[in-house]
N, C-alpha and C. Protein backbone atom coordinates (compact mmCIF):
# COMPACT_ATOMS: atom_id res chain seq x y z
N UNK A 1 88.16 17.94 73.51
CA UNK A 1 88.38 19.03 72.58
C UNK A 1 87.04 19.59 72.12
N UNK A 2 86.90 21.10 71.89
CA UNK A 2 85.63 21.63 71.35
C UNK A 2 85.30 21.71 70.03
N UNK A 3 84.03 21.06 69.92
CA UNK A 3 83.92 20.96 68.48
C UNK A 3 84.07 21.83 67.32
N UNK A 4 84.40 22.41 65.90
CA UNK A 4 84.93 23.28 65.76
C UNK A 4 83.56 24.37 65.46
N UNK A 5 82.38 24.12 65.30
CA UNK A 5 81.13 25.00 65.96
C UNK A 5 81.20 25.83 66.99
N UNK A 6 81.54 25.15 67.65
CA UNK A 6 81.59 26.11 69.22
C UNK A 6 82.91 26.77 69.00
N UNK A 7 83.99 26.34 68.84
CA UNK A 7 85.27 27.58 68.88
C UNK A 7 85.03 28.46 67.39
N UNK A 8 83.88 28.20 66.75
CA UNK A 8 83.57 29.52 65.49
C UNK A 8 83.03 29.99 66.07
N UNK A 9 81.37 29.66 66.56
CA UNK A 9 80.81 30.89 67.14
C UNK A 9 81.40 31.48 68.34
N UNK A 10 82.08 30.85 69.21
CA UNK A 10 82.74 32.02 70.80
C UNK A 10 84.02 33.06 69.60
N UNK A 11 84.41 32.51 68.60
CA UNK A 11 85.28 33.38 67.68
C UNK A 11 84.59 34.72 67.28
N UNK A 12 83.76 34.37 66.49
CA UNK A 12 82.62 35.59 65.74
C UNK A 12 81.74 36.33 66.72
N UNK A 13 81.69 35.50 68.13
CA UNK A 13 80.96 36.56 69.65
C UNK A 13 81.64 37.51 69.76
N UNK A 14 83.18 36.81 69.87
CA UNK A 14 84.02 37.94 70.55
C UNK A 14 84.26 38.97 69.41
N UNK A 15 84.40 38.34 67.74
CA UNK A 15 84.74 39.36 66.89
C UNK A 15 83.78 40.43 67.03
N UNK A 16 82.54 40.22 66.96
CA UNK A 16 81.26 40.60 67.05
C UNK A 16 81.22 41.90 68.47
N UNK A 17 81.48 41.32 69.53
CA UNK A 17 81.81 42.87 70.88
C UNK A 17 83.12 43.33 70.42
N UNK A 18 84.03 42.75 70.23
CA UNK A 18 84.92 43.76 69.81
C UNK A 18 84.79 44.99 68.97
N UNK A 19 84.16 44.80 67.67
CA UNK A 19 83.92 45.62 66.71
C UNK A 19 82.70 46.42 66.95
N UNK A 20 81.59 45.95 68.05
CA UNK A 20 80.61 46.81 68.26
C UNK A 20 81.33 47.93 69.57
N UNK A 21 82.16 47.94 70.42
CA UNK A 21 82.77 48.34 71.43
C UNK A 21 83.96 49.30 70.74
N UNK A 22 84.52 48.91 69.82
CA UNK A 22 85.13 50.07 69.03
C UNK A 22 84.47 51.04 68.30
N UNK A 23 83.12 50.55 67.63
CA UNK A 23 82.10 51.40 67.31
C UNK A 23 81.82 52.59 67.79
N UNK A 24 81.71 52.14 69.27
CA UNK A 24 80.69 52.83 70.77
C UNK A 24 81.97 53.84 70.71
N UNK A 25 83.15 53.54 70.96
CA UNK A 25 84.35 54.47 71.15
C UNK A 25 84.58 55.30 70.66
N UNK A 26 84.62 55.21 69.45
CA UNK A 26 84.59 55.77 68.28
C UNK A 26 83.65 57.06 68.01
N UNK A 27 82.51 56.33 68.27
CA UNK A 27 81.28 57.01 67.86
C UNK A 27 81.34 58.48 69.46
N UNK A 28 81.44 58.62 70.48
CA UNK A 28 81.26 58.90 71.41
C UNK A 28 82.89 59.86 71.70
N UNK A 29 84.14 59.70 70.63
CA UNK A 29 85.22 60.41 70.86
C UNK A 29 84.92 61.21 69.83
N UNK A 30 84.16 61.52 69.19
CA UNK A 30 84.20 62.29 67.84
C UNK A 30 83.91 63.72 68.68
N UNK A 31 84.20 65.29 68.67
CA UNK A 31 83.74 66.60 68.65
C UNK A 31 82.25 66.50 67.98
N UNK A 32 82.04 67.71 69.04
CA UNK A 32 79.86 67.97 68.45
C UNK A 32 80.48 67.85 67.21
N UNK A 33 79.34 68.07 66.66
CA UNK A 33 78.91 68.28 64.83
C UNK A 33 80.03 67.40 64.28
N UNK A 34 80.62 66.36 64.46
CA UNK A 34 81.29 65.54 63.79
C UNK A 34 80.38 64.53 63.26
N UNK A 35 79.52 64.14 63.96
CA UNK A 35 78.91 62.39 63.60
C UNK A 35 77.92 62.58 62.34
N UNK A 36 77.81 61.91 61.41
CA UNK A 36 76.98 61.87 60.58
C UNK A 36 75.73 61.18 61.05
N UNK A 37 75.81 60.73 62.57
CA UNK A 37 74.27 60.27 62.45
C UNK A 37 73.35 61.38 62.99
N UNK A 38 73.96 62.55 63.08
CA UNK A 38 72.72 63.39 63.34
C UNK A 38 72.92 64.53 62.29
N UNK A 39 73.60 64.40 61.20
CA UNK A 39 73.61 65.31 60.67
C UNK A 39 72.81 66.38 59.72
N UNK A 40 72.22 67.24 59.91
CA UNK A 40 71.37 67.53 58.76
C UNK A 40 71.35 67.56 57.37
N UNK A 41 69.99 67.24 56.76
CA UNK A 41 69.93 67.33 56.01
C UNK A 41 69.81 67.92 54.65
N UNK A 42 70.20 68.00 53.25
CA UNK A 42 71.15 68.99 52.59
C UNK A 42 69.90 69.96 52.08
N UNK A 43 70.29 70.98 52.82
CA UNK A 43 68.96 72.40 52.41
C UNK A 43 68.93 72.71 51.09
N UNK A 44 67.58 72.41 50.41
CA UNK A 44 67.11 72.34 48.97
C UNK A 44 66.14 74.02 49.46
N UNK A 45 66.42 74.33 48.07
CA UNK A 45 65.63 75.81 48.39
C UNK A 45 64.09 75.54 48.51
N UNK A 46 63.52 76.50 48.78
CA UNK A 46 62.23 76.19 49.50
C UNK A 46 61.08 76.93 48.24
N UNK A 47 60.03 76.28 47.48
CA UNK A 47 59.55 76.36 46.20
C UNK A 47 58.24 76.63 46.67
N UNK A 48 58.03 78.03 46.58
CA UNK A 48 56.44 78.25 46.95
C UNK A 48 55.85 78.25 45.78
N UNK A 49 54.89 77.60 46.12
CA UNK A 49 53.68 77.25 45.21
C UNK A 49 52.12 78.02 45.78
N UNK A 50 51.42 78.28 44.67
CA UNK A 50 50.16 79.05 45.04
C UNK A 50 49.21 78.24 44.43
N UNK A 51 48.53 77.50 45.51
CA UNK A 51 46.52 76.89 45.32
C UNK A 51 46.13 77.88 44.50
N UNK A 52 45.46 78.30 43.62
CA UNK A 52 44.43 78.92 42.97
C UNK A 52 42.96 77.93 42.91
């Protein structure tokens, strides 16, 4: 029988690709301009300042 070490970690491997592989799916079915990881950032008005 396997000690219960080894049937936790092959548990938390597999939890571990599972949830990164739904990620990938996920991340990669979304329409352009859906993903927040490229999304831009929130346009603050632009404050000219003058050196004297």
């Amino acid at each position: 029988m396997k000690s219960p070490v080894l049937v936790v970690a092959i548990t938390l491997t597999a939890a571990i690709l599972v949830a990164a592989s739904l990620l990938i799916v996920v991340g990669t079915r979304k329409g352009p301009g859906t993903s927040t990881l490229n999304a831009p950032a929130l346009k603050q008005p632009l404050k000219l300042t003058h050196l004297v």
